[in-house]
ModelCIF file with pLDDT and N, C-alpha, C, O atoms, coordinates in Angstrom:
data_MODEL
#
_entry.id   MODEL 
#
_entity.id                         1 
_entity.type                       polymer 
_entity.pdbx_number_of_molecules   1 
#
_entity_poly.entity_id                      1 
_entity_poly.type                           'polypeptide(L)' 
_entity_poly.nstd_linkage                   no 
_entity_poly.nstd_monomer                   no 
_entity_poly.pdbx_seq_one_letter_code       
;(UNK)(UNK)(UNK)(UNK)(UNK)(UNK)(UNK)(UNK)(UNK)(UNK)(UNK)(UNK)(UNK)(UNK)(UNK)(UNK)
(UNK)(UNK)(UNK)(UNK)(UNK)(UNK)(UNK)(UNK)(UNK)(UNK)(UNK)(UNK)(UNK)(UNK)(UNK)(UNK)
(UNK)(UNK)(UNK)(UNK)(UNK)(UNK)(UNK)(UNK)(UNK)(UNK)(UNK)(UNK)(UNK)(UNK)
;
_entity_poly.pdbx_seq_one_letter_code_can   XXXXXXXXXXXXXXXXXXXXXXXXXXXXXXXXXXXXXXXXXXXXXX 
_entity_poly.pdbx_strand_id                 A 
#
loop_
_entity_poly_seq.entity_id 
_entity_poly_seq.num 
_entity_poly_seq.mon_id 
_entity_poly_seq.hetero 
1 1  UNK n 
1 2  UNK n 
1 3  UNK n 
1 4  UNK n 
1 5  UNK n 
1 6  UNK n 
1 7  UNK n 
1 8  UNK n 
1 9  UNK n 
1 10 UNK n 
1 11 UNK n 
1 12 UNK n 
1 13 UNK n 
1 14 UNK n 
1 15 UNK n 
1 16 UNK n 
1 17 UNK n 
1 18 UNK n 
1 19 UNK n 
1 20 UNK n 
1 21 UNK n 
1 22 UNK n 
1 23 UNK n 
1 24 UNK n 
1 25 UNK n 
1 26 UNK n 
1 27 UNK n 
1 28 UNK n 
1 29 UNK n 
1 30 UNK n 
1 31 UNK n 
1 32 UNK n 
1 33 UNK n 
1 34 UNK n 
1 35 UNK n 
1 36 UNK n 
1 37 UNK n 
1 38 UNK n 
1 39 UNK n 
1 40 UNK n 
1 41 UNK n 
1 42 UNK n 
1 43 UNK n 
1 44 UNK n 
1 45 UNK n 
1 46 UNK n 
#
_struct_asym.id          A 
_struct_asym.entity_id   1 
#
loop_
_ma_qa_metric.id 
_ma_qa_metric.mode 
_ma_qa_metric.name 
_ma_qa_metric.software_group_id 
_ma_qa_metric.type 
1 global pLDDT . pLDDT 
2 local  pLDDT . pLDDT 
#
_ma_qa_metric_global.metric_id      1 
_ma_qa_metric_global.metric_value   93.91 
_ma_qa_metric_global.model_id       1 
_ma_qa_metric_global.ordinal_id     1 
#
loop_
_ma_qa_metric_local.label_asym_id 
_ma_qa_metric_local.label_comp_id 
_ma_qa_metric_local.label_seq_id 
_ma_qa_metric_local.metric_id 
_ma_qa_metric_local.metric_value 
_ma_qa_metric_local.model_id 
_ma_qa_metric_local.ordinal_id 
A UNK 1  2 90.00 1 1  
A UNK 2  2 91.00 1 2  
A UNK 3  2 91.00 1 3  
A UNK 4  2 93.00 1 4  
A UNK 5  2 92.00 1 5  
A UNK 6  2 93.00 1 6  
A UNK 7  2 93.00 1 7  
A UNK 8  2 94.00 1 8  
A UNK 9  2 95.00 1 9  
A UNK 10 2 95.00 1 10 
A UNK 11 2 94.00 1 11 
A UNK 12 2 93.00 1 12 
A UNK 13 2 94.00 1 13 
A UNK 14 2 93.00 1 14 
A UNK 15 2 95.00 1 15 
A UNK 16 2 96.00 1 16 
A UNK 17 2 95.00 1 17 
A UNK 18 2 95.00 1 18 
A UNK 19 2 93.00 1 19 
A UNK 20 2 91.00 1 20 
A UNK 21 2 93.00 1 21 
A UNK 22 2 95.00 1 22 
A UNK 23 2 96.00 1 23 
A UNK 24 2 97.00 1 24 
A UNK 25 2 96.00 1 25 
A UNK 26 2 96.00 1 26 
A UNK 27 2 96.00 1 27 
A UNK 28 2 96.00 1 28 
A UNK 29 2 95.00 1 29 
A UNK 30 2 94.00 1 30 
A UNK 31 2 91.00 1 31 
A UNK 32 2 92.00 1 32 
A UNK 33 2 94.00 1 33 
A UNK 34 2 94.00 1 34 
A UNK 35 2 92.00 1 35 
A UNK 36 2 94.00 1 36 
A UNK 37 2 95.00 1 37 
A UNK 38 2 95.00 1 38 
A UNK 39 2 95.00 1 39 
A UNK 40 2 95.00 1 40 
A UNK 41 2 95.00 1 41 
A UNK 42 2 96.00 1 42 
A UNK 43 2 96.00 1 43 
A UNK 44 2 95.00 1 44 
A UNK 45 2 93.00 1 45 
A UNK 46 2 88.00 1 46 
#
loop_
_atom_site.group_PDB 
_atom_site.id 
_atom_site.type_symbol 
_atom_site.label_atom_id 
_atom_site.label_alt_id 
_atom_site.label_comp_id 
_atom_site.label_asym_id 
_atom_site.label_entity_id 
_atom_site.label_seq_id 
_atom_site.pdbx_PDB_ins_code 
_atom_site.Cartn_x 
_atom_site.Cartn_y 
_atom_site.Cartn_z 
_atom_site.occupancy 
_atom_site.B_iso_or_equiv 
_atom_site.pdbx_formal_charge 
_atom_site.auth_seq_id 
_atom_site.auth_comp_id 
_atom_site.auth_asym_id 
_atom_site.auth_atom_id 
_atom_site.pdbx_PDB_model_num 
ATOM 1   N N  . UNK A 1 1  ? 24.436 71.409 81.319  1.00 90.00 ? 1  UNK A N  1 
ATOM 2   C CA . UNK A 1 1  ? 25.073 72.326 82.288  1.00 90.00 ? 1  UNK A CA 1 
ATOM 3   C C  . UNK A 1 1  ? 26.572 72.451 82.030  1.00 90.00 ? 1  UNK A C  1 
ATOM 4   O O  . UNK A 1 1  ? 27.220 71.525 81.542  1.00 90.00 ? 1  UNK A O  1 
ATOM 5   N N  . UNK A 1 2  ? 27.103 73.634 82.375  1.00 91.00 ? 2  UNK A N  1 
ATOM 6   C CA . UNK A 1 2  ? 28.431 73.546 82.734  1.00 91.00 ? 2  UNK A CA 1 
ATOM 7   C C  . UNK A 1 2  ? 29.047 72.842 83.486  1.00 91.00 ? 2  UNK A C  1 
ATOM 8   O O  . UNK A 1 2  ? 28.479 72.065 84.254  1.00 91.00 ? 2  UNK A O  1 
ATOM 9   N N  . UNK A 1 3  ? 30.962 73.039 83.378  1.00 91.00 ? 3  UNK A N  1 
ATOM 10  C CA . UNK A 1 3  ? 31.131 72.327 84.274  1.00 91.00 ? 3  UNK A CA 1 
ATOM 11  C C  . UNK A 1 3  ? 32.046 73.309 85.434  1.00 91.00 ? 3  UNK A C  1 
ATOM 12  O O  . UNK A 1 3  ? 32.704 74.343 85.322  1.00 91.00 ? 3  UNK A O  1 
ATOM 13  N N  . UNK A 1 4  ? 31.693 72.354 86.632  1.00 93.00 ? 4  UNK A N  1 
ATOM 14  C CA . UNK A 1 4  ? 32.820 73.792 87.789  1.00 93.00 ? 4  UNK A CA 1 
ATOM 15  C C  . UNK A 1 4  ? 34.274 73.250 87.649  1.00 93.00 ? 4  UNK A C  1 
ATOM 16  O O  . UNK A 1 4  ? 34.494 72.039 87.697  1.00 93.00 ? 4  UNK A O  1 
ATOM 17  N N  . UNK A 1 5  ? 35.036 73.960 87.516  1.00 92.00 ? 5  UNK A N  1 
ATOM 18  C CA . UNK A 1 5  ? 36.638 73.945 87.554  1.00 92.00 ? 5  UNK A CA 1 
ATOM 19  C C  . UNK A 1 5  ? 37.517 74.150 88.831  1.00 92.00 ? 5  UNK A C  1 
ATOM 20  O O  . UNK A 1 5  ? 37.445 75.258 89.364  1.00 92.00 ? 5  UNK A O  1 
ATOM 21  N N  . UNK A 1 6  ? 38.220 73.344 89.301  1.00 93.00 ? 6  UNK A N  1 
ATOM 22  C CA . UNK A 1 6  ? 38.527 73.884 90.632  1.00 93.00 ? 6  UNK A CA 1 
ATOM 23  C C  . UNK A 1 6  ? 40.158 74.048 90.785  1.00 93.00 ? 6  UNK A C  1 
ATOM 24  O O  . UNK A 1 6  ? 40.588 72.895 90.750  1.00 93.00 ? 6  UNK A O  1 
ATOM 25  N N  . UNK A 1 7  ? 40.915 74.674 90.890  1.00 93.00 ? 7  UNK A N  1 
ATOM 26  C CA . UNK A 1 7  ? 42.345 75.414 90.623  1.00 93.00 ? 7  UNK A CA 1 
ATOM 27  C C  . UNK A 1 7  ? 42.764 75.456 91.995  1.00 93.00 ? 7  UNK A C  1 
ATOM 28  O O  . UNK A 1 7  ? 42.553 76.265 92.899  1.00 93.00 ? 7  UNK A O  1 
ATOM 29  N N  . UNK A 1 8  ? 43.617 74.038 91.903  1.00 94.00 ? 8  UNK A N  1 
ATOM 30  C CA . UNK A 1 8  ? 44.327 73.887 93.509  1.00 94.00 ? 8  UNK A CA 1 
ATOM 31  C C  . UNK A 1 8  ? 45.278 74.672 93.676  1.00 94.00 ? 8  UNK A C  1 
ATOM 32  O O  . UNK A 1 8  ? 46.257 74.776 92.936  1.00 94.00 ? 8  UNK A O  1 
ATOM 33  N N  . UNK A 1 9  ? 44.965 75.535 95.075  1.00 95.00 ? 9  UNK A N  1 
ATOM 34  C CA . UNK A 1 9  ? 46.386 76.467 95.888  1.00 95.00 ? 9  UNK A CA 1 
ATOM 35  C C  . UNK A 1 9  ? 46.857 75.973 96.486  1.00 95.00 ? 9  UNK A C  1 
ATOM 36  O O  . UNK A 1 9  ? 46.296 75.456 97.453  1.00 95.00 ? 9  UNK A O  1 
ATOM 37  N N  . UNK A 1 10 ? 48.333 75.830 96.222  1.00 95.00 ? 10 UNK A N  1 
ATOM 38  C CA . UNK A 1 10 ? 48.930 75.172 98.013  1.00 95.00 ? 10 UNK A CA 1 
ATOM 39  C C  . UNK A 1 10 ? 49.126 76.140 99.028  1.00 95.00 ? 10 UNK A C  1 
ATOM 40  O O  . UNK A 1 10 ? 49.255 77.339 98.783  1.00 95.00 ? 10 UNK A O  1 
ATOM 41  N N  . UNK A 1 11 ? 49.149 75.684 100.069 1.00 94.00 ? 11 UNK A N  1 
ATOM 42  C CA . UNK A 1 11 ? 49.873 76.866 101.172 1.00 94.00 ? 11 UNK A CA 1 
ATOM 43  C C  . UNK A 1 11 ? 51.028 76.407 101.871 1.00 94.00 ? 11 UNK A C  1 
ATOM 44  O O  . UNK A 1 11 ? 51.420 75.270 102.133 1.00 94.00 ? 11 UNK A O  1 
ATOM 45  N N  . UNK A 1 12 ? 51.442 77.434 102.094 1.00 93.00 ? 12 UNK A N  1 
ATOM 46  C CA . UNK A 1 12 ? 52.773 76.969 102.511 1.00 93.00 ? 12 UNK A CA 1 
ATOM 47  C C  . UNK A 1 12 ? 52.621 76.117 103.944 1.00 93.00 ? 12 UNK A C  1 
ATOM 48  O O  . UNK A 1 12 ? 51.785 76.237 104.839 1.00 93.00 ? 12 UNK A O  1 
ATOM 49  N N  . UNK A 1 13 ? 53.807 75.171 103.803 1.00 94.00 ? 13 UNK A N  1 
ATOM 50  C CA . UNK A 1 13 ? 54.388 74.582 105.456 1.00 94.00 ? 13 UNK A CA 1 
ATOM 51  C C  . UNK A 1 13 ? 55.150 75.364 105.998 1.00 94.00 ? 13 UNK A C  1 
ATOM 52  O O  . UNK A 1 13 ? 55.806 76.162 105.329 1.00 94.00 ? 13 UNK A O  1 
ATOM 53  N N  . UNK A 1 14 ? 55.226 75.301 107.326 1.00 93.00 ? 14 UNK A N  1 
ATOM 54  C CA . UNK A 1 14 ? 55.979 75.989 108.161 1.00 93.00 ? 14 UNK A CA 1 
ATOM 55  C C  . UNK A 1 14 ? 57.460 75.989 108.026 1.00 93.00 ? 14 UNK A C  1 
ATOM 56  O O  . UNK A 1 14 ? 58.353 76.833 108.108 1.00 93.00 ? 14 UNK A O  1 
ATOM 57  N N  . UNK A 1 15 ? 57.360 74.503 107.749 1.00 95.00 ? 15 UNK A N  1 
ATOM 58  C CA . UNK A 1 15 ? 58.803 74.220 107.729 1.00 95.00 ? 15 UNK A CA 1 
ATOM 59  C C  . UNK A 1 15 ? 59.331 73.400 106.527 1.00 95.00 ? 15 UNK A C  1 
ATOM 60  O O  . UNK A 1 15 ? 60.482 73.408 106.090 1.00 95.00 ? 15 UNK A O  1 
ATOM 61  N N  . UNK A 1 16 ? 58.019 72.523 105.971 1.00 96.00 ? 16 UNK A N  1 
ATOM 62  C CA . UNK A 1 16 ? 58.704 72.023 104.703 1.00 96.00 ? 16 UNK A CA 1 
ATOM 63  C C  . UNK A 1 16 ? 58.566 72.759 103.266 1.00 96.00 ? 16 UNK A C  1 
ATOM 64  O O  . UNK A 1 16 ? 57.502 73.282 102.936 1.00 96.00 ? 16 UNK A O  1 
ATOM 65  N N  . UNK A 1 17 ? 59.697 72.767 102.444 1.00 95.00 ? 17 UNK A N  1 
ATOM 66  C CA . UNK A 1 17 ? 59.252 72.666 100.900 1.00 95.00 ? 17 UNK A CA 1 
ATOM 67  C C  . UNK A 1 17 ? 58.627 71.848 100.187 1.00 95.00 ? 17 UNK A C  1 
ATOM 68  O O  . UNK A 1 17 ? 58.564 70.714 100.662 1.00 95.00 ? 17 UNK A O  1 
ATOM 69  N N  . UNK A 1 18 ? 58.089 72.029 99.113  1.00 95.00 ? 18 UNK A N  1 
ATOM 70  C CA . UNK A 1 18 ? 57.829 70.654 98.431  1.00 95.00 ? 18 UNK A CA 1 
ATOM 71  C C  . UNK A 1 18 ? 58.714 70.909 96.963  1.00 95.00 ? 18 UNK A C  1 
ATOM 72  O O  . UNK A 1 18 ? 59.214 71.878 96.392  1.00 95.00 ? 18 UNK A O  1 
ATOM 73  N N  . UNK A 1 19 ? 58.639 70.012 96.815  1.00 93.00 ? 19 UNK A N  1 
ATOM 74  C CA . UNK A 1 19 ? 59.959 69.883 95.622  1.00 93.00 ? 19 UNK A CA 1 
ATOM 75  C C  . UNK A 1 19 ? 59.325 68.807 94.665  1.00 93.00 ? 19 UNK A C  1 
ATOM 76  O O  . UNK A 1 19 ? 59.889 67.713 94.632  1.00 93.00 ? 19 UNK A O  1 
ATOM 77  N N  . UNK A 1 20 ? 58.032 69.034 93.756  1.00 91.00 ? 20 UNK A N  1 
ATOM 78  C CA . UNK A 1 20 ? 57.285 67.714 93.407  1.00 91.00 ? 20 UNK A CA 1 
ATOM 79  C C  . UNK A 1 20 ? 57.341 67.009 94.400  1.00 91.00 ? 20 UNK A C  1 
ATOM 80  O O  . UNK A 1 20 ? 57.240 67.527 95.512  1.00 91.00 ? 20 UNK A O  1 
ATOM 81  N N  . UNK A 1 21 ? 57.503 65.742 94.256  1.00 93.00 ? 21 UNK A N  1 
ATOM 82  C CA . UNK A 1 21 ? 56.978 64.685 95.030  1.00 93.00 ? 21 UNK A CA 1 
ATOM 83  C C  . UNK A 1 21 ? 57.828 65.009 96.456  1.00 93.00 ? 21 UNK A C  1 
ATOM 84  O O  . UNK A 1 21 ? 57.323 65.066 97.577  1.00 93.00 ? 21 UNK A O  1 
ATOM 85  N N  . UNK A 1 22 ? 59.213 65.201 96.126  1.00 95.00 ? 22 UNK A N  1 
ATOM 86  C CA . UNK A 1 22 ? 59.629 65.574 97.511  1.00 95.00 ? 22 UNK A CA 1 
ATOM 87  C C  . UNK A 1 22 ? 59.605 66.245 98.378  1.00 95.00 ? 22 UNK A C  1 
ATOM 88  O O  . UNK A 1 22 ? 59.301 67.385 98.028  1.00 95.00 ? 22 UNK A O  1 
ATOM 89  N N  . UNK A 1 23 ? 59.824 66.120 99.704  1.00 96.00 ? 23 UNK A N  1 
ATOM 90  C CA . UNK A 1 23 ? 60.010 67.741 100.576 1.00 96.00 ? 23 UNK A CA 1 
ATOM 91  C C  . UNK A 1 23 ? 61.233 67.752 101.226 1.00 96.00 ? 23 UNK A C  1 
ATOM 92  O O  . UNK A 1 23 ? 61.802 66.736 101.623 1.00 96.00 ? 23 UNK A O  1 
ATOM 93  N N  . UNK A 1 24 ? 61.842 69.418 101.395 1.00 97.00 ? 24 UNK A N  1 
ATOM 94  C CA . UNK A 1 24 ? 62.839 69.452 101.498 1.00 97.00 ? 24 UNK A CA 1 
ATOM 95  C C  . UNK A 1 24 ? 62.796 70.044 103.252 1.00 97.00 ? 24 UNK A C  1 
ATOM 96  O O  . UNK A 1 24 ? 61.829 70.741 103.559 1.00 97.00 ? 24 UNK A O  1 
ATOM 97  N N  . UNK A 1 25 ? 63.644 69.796 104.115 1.00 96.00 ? 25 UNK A N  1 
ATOM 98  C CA . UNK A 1 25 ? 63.709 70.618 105.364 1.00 96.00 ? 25 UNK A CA 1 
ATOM 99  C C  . UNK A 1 25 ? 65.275 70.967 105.534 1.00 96.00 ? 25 UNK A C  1 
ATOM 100 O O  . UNK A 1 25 ? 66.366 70.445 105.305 1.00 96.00 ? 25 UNK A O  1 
ATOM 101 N N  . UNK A 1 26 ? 64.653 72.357 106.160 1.00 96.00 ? 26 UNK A N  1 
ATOM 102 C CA . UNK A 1 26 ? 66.507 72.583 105.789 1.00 96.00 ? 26 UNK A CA 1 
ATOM 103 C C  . UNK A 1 26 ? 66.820 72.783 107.578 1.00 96.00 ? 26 UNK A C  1 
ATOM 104 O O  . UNK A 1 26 ? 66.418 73.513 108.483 1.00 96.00 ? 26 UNK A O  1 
ATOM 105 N N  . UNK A 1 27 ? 67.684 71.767 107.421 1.00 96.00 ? 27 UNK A N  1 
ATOM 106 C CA . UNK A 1 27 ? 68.357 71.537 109.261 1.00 96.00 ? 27 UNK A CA 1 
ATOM 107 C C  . UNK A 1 27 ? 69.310 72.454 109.621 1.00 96.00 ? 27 UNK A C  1 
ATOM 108 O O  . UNK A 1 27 ? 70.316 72.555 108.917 1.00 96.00 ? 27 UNK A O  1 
ATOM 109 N N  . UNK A 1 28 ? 69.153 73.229 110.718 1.00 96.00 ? 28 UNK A N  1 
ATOM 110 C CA . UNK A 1 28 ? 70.575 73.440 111.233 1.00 96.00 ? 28 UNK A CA 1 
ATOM 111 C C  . UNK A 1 28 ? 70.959 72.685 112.499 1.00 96.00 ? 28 UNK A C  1 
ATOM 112 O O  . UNK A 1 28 ? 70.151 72.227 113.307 1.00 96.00 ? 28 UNK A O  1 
ATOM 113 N N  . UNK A 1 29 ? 72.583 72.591 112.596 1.00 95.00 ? 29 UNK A N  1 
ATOM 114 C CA . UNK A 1 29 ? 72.507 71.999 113.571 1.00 95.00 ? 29 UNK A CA 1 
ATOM 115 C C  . UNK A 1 29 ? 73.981 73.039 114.341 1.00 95.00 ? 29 UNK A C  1 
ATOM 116 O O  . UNK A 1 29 ? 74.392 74.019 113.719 1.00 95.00 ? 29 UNK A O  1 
ATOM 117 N N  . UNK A 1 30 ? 74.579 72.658 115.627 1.00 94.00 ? 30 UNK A N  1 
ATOM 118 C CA . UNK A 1 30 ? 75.368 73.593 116.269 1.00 94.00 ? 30 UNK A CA 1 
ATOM 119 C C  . UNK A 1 30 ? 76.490 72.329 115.858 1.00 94.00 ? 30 UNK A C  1 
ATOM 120 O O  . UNK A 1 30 ? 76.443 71.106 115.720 1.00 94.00 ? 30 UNK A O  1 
ATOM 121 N N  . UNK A 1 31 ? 77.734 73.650 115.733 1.00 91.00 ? 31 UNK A N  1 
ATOM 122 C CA . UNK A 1 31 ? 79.261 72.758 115.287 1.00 91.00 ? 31 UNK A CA 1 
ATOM 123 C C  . UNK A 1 31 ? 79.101 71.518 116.488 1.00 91.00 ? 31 UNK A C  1 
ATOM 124 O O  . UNK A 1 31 ? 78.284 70.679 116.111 1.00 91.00 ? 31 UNK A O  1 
ATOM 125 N N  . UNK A 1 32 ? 79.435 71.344 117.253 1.00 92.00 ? 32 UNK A N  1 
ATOM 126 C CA . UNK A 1 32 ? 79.612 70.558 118.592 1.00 92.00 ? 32 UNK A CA 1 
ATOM 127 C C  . UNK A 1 32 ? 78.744 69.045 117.889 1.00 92.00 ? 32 UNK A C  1 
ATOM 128 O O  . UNK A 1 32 ? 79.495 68.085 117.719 1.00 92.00 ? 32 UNK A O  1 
ATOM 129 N N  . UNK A 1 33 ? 77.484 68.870 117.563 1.00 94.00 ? 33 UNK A N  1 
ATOM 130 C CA . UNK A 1 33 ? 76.403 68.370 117.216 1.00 94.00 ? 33 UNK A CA 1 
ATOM 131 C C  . UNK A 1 33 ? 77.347 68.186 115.817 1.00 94.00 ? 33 UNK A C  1 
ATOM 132 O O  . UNK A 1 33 ? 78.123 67.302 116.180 1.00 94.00 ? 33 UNK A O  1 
ATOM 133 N N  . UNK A 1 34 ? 77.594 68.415 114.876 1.00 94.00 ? 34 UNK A N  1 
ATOM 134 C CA . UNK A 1 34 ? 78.141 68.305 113.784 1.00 94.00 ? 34 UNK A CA 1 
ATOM 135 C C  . UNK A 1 34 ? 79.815 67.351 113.391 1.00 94.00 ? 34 UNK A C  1 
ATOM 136 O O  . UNK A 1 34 ? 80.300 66.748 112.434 1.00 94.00 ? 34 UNK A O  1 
ATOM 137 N N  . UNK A 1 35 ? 80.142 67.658 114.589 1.00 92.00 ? 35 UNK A N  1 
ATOM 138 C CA . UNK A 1 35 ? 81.365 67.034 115.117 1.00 92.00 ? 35 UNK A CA 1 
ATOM 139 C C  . UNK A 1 35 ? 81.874 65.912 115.763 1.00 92.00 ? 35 UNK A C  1 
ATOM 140 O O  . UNK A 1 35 ? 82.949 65.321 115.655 1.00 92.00 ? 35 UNK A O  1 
ATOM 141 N N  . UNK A 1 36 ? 80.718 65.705 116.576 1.00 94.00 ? 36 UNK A N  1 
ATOM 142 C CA . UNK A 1 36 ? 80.868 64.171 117.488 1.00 94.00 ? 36 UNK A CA 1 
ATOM 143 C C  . UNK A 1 36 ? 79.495 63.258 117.452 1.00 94.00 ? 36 UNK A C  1 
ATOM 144 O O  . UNK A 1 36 ? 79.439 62.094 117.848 1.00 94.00 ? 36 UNK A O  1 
ATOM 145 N N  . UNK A 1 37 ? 78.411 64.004 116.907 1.00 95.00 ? 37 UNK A N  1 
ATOM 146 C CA . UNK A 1 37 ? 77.142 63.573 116.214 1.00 95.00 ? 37 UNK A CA 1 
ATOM 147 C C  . UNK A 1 37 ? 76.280 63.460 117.316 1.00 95.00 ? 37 UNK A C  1 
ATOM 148 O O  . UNK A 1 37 ? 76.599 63.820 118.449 1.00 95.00 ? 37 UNK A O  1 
ATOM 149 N N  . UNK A 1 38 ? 75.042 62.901 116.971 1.00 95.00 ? 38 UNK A N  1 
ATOM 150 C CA . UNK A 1 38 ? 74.033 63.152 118.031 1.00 95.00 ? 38 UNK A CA 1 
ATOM 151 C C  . UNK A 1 38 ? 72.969 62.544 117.227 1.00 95.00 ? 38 UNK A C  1 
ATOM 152 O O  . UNK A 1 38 ? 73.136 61.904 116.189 1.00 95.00 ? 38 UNK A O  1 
ATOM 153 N N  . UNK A 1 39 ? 71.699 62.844 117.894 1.00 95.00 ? 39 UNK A N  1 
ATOM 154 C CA . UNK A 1 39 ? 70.477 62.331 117.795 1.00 95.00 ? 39 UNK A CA 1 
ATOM 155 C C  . UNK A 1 39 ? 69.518 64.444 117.385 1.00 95.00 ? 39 UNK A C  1 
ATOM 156 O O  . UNK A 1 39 ? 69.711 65.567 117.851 1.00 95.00 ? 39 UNK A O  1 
ATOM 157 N N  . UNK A 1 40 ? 68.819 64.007 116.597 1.00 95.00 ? 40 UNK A N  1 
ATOM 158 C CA . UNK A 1 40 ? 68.240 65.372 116.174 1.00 95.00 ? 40 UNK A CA 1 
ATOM 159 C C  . UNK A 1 40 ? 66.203 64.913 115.817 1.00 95.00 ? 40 UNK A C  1 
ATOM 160 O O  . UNK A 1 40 ? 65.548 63.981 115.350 1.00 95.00 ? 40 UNK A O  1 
ATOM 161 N N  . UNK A 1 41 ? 66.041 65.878 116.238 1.00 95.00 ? 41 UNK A N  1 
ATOM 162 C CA . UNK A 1 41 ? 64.094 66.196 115.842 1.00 95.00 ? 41 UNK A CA 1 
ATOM 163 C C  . UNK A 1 41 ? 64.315 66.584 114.438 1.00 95.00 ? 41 UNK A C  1 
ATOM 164 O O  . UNK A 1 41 ? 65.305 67.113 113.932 1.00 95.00 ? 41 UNK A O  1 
ATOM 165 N N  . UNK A 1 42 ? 63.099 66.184 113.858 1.00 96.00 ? 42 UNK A N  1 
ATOM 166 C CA . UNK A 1 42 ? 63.016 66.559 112.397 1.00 96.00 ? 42 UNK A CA 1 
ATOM 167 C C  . UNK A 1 42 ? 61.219 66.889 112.094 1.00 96.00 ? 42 UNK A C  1 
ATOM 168 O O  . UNK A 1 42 ? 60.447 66.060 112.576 1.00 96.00 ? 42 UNK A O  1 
ATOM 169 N N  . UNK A 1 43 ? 60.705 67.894 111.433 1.00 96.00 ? 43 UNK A N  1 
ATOM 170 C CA . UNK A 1 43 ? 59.595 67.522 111.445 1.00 96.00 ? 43 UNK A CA 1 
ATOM 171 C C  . UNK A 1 43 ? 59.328 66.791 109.876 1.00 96.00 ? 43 UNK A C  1 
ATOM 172 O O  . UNK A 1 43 ? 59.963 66.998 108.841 1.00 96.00 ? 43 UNK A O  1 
ATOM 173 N N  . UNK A 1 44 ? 58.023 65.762 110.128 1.00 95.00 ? 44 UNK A N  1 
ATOM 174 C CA . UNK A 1 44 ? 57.643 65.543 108.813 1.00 95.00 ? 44 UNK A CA 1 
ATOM 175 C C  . UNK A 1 44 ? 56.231 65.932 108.466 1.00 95.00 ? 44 UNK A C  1 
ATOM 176 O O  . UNK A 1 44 ? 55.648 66.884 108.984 1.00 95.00 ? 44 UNK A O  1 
ATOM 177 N N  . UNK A 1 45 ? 55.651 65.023 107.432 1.00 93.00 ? 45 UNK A N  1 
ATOM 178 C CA . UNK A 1 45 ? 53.853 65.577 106.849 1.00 93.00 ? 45 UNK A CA 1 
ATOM 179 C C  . UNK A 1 45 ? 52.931 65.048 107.726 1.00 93.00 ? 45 UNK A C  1 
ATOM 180 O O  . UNK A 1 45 ? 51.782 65.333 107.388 1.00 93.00 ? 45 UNK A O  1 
ATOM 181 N N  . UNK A 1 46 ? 53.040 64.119 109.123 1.00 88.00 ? 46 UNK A N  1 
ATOM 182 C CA . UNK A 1 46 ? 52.517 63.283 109.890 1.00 88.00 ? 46 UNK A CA 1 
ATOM 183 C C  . UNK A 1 46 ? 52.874 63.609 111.525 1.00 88.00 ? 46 UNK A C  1 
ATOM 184 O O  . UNK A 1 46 ? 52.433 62.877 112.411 1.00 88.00 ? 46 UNK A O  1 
#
């Protein structure tokens, strides 16, 4: 018999890239938050 071949698609994340092994998220944050710092949400793969 033959054999079946199977040709992985990714689909996109909402919010991450993948970058090979890495993923990238690109943050914004407001000057104020940037300035005197803070605590921020991030999403990850989990």
């Amino acid at each position: 018999p033959g054999d079946l071949q199977i040709v992985i698609e990714e689909q996109r994340h909402e919010h991450l890239i993948r970058d090979d092994q890495d993923l990238i998220y690109n943050l914004m944050i407001d000057f104020p938050t940037a300035a005197l710092g803070g605590k921020v949400e991030i999403p990850t793969i989990d």
